[in-house]
Protein backbone atom coordinates (compact mmCIF):
# COMPACT_ATOMS: atom_id res chain seq x y z
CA UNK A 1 40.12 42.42 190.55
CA UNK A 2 43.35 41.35 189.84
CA UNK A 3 43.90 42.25 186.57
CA UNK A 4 40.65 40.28 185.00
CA UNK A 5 38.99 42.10 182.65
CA UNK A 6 35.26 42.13 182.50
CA UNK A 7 32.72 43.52 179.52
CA UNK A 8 28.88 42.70 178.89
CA UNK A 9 26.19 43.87 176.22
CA UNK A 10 23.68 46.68 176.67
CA UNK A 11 20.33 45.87 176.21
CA UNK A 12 18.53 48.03 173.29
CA UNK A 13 16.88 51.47 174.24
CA UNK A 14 13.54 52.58 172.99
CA UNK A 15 12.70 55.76 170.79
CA UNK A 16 11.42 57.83 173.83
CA UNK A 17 12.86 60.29 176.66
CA UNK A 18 12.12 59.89 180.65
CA UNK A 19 9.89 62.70 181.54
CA UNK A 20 10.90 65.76 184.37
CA UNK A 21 10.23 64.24 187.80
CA UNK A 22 9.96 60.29 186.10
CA UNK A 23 13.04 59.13 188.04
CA UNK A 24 12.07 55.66 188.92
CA UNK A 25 15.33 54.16 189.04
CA UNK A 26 16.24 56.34 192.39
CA UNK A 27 16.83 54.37 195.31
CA UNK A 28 18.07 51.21 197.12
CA UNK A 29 17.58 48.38 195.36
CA UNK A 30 18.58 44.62 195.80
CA UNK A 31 19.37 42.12 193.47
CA UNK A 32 20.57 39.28 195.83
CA UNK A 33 22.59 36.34 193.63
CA UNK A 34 23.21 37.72 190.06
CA UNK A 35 24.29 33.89 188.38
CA UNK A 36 25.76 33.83 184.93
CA UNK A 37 26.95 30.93 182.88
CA UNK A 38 28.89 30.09 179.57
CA UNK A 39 26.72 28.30 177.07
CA UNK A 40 27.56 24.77 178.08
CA UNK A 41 27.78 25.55 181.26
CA UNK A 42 31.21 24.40 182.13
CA UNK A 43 31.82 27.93 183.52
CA UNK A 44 29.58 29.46 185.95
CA UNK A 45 30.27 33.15 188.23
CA UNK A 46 27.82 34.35 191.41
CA UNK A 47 28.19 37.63 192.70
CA UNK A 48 26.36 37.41 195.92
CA UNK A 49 24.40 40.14 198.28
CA UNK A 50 24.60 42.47 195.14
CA UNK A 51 22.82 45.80 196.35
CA UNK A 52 23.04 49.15 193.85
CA UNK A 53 22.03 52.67 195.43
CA UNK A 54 20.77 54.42 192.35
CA UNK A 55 19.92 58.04 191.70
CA UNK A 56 18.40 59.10 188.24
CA UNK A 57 19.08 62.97 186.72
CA UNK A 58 16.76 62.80 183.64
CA UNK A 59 18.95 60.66 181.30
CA UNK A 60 21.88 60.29 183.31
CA UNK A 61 22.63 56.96 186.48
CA UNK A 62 24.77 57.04 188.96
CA UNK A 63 25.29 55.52 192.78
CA UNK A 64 26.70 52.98 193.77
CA UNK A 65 27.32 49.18 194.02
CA UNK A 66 28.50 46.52 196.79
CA UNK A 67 28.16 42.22 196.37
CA UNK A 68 30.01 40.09 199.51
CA UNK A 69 31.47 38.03 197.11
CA UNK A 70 32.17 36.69 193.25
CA UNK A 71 32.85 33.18 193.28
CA UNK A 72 33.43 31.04 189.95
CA UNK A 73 33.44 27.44 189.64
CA UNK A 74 35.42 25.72 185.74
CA UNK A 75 38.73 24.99 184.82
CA UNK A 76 41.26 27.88 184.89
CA UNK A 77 38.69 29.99 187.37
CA UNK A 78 39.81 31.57 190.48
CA UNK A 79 37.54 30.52 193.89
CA UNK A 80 36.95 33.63 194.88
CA UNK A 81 37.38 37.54 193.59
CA UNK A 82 36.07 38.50 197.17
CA UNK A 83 34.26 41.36 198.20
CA UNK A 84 33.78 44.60 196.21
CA UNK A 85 32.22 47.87 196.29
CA UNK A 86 32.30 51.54 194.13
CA UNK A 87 30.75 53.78 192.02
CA UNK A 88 28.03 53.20 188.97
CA UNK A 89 29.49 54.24 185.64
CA UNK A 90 28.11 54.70 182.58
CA UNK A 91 24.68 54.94 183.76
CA UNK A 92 21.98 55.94 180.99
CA UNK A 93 18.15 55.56 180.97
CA UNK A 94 15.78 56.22 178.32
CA UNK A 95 12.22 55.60 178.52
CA UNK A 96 11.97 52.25 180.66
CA UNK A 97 15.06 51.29 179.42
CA UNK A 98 18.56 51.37 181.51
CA UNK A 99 22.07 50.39 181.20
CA UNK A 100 24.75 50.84 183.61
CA UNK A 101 28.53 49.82 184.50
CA UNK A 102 29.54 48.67 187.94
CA UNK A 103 32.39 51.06 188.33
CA UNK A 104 35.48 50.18 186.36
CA UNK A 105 35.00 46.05 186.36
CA UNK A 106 33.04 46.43 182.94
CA UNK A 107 30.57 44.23 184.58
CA UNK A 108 27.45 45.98 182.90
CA UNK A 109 23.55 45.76 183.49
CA UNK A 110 21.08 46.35 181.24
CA UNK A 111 17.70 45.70 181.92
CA UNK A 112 13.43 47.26 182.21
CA UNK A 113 12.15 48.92 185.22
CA UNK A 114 8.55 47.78 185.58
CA UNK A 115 6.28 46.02 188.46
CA UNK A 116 8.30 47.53 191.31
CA UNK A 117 11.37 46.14 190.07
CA UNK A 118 14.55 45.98 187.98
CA UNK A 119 15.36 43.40 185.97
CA UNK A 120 16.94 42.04 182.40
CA UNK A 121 20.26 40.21 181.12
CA UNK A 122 23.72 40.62 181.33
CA UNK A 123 26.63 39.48 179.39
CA UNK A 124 29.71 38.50 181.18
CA UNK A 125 32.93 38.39 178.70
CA UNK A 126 35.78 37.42 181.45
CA UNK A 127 39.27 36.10 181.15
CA UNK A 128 40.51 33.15 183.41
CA UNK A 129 43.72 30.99 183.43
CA UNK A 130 43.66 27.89 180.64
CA UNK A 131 42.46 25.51 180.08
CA UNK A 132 39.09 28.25 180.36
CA UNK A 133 40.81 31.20 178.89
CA UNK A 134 38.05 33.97 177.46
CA UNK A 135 34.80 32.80 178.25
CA UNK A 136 31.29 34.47 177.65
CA UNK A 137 28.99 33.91 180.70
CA UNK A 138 24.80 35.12 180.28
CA UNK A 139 22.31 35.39 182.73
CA UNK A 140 19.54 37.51 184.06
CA UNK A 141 19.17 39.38 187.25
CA UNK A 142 15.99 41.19 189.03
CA UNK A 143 16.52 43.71 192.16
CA UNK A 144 13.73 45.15 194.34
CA UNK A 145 13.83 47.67 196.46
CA UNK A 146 15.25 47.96 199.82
C-alpha cells in the first residue's frame, strides 16, 4: 500500500471460551462498503466489495480478505489505494467476541457475531501527505454471509 501505515483498536473480549464444534465465524461472509471517518469529518476512506473467507479453530481466525478498491477523499489523501487481497492475521475469538487483522495493512476488525451476522467498529489510524498528516478515521461495518 505504498508505504502507508494502517492500525485500529480491538474491541474488548468477554470472560468466556468458544465451545468444541461452536465455530460460527467459518465461512464466506460479506461486508460490502466498510466507511470510516475522522471526527470532523474532513477525512473520509471506503474500502469497497470487502468479502473475508473465515475459518475458526477453537480460539484461533484465519482466511482471507479481498475489497475492489480503497478510495479516500481530504487534503493530503491519495484517490485511490486500488485493489487488494491476502491473508487474515491475528485472528482471535472468544466467546461472541472476535478481532482480526487484514493481513499486514494493520487494518483491524473487531466486532460480535450474532443474528446471522458480523458486525462492530473499527479504528482506522492512517498516515497521508500534509496538510492531513496522521489522521484517526472510526466507523462500523456488518458482513453477512455469502
Amino acid at each position: 500500500m505504498g508505504g502507508t501505515a494502517y492500525s485500529c483498536q480491538t474491541g474488548a473480549f468477554a470472560n468466556q471460551t468458544t465451545g468444541p464444534g461452536n465455530n460460527m465465524l467459518d465461512g464466506s461472509w460479506f461486508a460490502g462498503t466498510v466507511s470510516v471517518a475522522s471526527a470532523d469529518q474532513a477525512v473520509t476512506c471506503t474500502a469497497s466489495n470487502l468479502s473475508f473467507t473465515l475459518a475458526q479453530n477453537g480460539p484461533t481466525v484465519t482466511g482471507s480478505y479481498a475489497w475492489s478498491d480503497l478510495t479516500c477523499r481530504g487534503p493530503g489523501t491519495p484517490p485511490s489505494f486500488g485493489a487488494m487481497s491476502g491473508a487474515i492475521a491475528n485472528g482471535a475469538v472468544i466467546a461472541n467476541s472476535f478481532a482480526f487483522d487484514l493481513g499486514n495493512t494493520g487494518f483491524h476488525f473487531s466486532g460480535t457475531i450474532g443474528n446471522n451476522a458480523i458486525y462492530g467498529p473499527c479504528s482506522l489510524d492512517i498516515a497521508f501527505a500534509p496538510p492531513t498528516g496522521q489522521a484517526m478515521l472510526n466507523g462500523g461495518w456488518t458482513a453477512t454471509p455469502q
